[in-house]
C-alpha atoms as a PDB file:
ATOM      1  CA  UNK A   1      24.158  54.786  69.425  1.00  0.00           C
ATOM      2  CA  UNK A   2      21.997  51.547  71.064  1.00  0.00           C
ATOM      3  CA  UNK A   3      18.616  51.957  71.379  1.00  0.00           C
ATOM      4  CA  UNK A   4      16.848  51.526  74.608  1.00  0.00           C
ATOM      5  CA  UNK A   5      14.479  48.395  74.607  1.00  0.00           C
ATOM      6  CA  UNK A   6      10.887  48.628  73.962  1.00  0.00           C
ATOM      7  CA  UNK A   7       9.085  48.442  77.391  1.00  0.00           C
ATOM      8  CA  UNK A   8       5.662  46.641  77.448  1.00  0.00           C
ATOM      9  CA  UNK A   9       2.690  48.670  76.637  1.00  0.00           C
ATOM     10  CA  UNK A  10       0.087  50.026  79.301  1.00  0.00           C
ATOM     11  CA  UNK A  11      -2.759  48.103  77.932  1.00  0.00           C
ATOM     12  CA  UNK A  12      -6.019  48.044  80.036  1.00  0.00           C
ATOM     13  CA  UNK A  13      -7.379  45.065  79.577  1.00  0.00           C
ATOM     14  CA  UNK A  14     -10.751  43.976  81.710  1.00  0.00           C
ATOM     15  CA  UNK A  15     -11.805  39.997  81.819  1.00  0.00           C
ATOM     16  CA  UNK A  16     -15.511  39.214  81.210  1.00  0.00           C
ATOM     17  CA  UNK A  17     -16.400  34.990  81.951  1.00  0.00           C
ATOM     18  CA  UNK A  18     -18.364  33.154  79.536  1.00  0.00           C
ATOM     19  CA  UNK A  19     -20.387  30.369  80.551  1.00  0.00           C
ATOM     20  CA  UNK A  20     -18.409  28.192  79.329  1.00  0.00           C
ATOM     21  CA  UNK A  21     -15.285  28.040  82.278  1.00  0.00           C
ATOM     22  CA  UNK A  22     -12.707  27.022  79.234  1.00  0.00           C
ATOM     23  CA  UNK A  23     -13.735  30.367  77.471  1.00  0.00           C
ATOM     24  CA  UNK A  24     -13.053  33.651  78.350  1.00  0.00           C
ATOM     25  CA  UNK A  25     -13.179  37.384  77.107  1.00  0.00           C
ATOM     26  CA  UNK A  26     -10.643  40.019  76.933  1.00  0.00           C
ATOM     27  CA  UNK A  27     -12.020  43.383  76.366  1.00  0.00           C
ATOM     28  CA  UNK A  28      -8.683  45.914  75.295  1.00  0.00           C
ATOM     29  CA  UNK A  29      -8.559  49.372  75.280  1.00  0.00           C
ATOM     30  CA  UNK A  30      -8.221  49.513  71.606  1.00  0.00           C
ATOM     31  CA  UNK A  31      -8.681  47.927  68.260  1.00  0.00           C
ATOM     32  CA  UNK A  32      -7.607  44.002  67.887  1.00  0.00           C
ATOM     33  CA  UNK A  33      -9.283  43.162  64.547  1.00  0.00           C
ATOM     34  CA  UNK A  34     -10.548  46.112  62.247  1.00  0.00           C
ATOM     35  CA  UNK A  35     -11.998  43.629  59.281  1.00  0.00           C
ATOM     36  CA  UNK A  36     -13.576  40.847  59.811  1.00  0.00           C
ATOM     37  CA  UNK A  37     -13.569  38.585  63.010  1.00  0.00           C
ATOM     38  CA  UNK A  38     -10.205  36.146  63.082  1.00  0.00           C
ATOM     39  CA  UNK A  39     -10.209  32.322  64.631  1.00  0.00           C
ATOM     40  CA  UNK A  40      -7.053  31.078  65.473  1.00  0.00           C
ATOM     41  CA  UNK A  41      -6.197  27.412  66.753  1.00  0.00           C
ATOM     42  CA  UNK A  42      -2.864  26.845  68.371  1.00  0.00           C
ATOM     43  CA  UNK A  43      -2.086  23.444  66.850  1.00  0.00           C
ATOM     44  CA  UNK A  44      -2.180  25.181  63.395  1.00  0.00           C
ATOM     45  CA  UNK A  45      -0.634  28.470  64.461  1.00  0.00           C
ATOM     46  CA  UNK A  46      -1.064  32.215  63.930  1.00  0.00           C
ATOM     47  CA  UNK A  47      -0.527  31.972  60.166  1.00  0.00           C
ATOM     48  CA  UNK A  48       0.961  35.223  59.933  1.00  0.00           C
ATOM     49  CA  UNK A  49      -0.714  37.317  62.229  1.00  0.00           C
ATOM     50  CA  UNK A  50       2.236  38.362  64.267  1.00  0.00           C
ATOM     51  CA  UNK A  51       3.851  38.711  67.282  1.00  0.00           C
ATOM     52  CA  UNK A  52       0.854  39.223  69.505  1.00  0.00           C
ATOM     53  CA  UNK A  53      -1.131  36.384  68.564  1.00  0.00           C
ATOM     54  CA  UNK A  54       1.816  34.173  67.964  1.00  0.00           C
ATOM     55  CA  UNK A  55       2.112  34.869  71.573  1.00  0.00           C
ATOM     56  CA  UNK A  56      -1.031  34.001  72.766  1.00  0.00           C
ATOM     57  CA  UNK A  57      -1.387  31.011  70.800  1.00  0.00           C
ATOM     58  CA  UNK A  58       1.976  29.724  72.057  1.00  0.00           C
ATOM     59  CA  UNK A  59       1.103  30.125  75.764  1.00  0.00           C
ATOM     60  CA  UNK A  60       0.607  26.696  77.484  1.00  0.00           C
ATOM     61  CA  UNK A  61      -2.989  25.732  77.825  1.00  0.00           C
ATOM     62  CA  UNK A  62      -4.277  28.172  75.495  1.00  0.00           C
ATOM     63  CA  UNK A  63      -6.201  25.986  72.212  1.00  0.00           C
ATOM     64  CA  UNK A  64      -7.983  28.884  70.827  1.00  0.00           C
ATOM     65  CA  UNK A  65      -8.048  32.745  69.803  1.00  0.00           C
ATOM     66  CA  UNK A  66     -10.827  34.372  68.543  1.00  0.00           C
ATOM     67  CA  UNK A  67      -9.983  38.222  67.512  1.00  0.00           C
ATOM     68  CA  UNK A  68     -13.192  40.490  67.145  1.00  0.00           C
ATOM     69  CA  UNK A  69     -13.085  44.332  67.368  1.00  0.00           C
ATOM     70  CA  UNK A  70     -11.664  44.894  70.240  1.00  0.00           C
ATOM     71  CA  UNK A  71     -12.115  41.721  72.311  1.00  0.00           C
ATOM     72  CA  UNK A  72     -10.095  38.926  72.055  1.00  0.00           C
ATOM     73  CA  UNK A  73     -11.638  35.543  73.304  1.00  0.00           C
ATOM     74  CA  UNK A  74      -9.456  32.908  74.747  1.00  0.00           C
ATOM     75  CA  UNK A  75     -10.196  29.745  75.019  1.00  0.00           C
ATOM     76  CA  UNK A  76      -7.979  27.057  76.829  1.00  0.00           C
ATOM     77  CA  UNK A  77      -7.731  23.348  78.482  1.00  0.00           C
ATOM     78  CA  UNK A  78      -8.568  23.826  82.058  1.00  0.00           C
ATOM     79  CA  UNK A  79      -5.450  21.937  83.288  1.00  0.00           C
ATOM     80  CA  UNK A  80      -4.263  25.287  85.112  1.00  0.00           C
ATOM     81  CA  UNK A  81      -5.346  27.893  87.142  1.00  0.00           C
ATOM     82  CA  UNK A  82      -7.180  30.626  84.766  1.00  0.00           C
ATOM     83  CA  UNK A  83      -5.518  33.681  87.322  1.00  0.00           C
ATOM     84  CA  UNK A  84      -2.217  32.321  86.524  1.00  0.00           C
ATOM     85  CA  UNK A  85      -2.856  31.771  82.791  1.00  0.00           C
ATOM     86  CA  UNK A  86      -4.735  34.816  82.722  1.00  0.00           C
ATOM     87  CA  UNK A  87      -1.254  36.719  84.048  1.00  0.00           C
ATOM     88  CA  UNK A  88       1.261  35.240  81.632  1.00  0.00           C
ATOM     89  CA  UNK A  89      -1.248  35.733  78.447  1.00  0.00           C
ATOM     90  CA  UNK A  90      -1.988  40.233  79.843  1.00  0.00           C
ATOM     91  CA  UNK A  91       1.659  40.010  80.128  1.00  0.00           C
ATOM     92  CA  UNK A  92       2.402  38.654  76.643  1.00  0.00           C
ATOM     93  CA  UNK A  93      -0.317  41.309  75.167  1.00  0.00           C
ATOM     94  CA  UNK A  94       0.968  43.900  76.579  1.00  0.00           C
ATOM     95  CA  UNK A  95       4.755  43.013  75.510  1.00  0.00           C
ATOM     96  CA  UNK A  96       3.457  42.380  71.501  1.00  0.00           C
ATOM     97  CA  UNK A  97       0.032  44.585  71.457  1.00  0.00           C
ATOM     98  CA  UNK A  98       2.406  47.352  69.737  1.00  0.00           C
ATOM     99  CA  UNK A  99       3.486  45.009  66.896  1.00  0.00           C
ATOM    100  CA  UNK A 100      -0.150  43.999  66.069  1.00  0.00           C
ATOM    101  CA  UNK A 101      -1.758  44.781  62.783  1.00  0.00           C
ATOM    102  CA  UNK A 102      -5.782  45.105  63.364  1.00  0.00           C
ATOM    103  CA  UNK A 103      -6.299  44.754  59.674  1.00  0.00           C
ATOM    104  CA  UNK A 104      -4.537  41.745  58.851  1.00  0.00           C
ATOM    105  CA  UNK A 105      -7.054  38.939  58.591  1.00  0.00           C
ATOM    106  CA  UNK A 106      -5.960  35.060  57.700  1.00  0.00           C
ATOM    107  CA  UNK A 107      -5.989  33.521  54.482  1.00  0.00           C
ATOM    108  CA  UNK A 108      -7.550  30.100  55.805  1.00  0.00           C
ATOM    109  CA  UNK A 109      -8.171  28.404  51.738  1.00  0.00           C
ATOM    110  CA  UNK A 110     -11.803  28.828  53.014  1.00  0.00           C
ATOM    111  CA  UNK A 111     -12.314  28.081  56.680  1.00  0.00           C
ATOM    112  CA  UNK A 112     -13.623  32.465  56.903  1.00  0.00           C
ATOM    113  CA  UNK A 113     -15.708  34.436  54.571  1.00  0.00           C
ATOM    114  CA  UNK A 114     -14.362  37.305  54.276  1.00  0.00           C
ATOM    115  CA  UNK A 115     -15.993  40.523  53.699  1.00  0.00           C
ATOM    116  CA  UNK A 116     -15.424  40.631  50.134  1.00  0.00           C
ATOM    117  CA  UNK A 117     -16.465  36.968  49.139  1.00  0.00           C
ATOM    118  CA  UNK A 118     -20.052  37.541  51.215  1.00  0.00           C
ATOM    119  CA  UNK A 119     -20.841  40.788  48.685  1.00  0.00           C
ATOM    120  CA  UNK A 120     -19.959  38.421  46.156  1.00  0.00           C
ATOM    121  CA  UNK A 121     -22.466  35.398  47.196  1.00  0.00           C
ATOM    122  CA  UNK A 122     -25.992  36.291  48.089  1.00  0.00           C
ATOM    123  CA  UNK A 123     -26.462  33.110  49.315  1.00  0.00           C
ATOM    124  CA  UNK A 124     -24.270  33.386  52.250  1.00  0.00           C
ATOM    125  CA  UNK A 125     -24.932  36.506  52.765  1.00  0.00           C
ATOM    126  CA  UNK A 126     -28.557  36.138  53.095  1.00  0.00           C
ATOM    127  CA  UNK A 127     -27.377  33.337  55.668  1.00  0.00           C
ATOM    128  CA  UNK A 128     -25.392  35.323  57.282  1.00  0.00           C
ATOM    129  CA  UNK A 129     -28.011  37.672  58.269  1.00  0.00           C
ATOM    130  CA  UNK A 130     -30.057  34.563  59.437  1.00  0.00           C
ATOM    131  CA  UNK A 131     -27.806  33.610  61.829  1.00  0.00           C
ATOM    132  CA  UNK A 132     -26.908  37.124  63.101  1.00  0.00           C
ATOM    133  CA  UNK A 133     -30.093  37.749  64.437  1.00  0.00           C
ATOM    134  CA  UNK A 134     -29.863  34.608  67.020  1.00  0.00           C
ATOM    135  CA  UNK A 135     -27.358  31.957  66.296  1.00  0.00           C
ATOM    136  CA  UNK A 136     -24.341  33.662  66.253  1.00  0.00           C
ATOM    137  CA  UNK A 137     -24.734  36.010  69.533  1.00  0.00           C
ATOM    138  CA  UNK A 138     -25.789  32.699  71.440  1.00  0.00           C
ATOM    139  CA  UNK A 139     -22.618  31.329  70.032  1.00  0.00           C
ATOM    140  CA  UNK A 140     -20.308  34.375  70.560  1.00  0.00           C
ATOM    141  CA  UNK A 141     -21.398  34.004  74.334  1.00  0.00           C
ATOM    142  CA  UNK A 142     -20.178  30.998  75.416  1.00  0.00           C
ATOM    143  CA  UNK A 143     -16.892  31.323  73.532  1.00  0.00           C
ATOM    144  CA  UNK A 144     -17.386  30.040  70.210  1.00  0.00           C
ATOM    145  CA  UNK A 145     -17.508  31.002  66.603  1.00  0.00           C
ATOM    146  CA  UNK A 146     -19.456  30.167  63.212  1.00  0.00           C
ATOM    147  CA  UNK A 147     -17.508  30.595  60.023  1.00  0.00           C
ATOM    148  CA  UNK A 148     -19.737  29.951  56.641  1.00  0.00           C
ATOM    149  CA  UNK A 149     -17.872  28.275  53.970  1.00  0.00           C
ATOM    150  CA  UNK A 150     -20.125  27.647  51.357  1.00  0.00           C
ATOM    151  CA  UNK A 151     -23.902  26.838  49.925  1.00  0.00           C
ATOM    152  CA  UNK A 152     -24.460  24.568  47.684  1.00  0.00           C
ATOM    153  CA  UNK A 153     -27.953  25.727  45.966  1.00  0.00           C
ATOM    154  CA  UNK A 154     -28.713  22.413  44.228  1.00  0.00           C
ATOM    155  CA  UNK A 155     -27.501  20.207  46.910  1.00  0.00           C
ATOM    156  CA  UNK A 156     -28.775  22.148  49.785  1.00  0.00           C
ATOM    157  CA  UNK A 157     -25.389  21.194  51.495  1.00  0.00           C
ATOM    158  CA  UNK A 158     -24.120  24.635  53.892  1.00  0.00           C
ATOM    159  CA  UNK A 159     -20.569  24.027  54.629  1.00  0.00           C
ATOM    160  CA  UNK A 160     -19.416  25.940  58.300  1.00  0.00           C
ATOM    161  CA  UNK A 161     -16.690  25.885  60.151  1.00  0.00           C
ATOM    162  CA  UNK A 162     -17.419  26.186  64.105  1.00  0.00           C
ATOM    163  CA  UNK A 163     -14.633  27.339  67.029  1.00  0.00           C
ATOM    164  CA  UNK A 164     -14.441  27.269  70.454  1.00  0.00           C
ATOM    165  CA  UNK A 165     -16.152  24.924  73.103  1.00  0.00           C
ATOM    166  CA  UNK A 166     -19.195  24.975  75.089  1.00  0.00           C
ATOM    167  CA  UNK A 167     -19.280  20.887  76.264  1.00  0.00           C
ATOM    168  CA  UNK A 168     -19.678  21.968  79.466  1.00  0.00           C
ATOM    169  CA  UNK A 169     -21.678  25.145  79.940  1.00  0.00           C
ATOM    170  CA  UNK A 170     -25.517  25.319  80.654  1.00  0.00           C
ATOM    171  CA  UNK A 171     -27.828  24.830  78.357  1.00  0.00           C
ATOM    172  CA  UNK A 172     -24.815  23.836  75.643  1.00  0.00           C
ATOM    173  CA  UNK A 173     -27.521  20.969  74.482  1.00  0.00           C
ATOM    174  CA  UNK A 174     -29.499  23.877  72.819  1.00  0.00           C
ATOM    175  CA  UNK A 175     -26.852  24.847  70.074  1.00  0.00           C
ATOM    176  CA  UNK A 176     -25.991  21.780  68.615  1.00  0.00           C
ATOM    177  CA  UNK A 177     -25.475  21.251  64.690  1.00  0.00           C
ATOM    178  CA  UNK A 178     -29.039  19.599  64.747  1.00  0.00           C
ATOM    179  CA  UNK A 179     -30.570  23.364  66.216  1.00  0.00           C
ATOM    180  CA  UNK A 180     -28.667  25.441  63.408  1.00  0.00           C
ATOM    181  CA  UNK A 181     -29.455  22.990  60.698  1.00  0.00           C
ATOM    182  CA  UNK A 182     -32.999  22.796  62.056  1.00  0.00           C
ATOM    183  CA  UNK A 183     -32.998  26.975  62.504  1.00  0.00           C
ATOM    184  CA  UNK A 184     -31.816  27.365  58.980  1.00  0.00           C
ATOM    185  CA  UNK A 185     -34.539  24.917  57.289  1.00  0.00           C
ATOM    186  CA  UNK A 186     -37.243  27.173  59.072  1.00  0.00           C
ATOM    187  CA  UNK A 187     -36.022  30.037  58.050  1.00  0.00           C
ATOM    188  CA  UNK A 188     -34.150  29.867  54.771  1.00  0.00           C
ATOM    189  CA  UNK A 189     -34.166  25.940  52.837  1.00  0.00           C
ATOM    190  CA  UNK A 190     -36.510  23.525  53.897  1.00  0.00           C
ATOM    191  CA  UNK A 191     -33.865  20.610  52.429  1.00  0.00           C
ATOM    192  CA  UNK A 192     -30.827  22.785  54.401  1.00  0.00           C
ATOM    193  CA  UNK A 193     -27.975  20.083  55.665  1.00  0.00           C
ATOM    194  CA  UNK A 194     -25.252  21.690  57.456  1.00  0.00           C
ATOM    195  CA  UNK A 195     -21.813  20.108  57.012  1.00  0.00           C
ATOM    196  CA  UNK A 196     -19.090  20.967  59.944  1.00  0.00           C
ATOM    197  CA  UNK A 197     -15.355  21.077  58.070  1.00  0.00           C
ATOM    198  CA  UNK A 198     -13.211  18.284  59.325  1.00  0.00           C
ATOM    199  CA  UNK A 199     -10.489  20.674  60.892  1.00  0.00           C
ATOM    200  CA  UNK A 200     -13.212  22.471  63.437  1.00  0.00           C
ATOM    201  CA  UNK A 201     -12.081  22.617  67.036  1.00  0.00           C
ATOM    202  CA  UNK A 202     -15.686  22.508  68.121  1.00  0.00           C
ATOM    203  CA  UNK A 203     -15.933  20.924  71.431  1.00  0.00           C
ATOM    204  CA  UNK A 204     -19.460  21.436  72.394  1.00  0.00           C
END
């Protein structure tokens, strides 16, 4: 006996702007990532995250995906309308959403720190915490991401990985590598140099 297709989902999904115009927010009606926040650039693909973000990633225009709880931020290259883009990526959602594994988180060699490997360093987790409190949110708000790599005690040398874009938001000039760097040798190593990986898509 044939099966009847699958139908797309009824997903509600509500839009929230950044102040970034390339970024913006997708708040679903359920849970996107259950572990720990996922970046995902579409030049390097969805690495195994499935259908849904395959999806996303492989709509024209969109550069970036950032998956956290139940938001998923998009971020993409201006050169079309965001109503029409926004239409084509709630349609591919809602078409893959049932096919999408919250817990599956990438294995980027390093680019995330994932739950597990921040019990395991003090170090980053103590930076972690740093950053929480005002870096990261400031971040988070005009689209972008902070990944911690690694510390390097005896060289002082923080390795992050950063996402998303903010080059042409208000006030961008106030989170630049210089402010987190400066930030993190007031409030954790006065000799702190912050290293950005070479594979970031930070455009701020």
């Amino acid at each position: 006996m044939a099966t009847a297709p699958k139908t797309p989902a009824a997903v509600d999904i509500f839009v929230q702007e950044t102040p970034s115009p390339r970024a913006h927010k997708l708040i679903i009606d359920r849970l996107i990532q259950s572990g720990p926040d996922a970046g995902y650039n579409a030049d390097t693909g969805a690495e195994g995250a499935g259908p849904m973000v395959t999806a996303i990633l492989t709509t024209p225009h969109v550069t970036h995906a950032y998956l956290s709880t139940n938001v998923i931020t998009i971020t993409h290259d201006r050169e079309t309308d965001w109503p029409v883009l926004e239409k084509e990526i709630r349609a591919r959602i809602c078409a893959t959403i049932a096919m999408h594994d919250p817990a599956f988180h990438p294995n980027r060699s390093g680019t995330t720190v994932t739950a597990d490997a921040t019990e395991n360093d003090q170090d980053l987790a103590d930076i972690a915490r740093l950053l929480d409190r005002s870096v990261r949110p400031y971040i988070e708000s005009h689209g972008g991401e902070i990944y911690l790599l690694a510390y390097d005690e005896k060289s002082h040398q923080l390795n992050i990985d950063l996402q998303g874009t903010c080059g042409d938001c208000a006030g961008s000039s106030g989170i630049t590598l210089q402010a987190i760097e400066g930030f993190l040798r007031k409030h954790y190593d006065p000799q702190m140099e912050v290293i950005v990986a070479a594979n970031s898509s930070w455009d701020w």
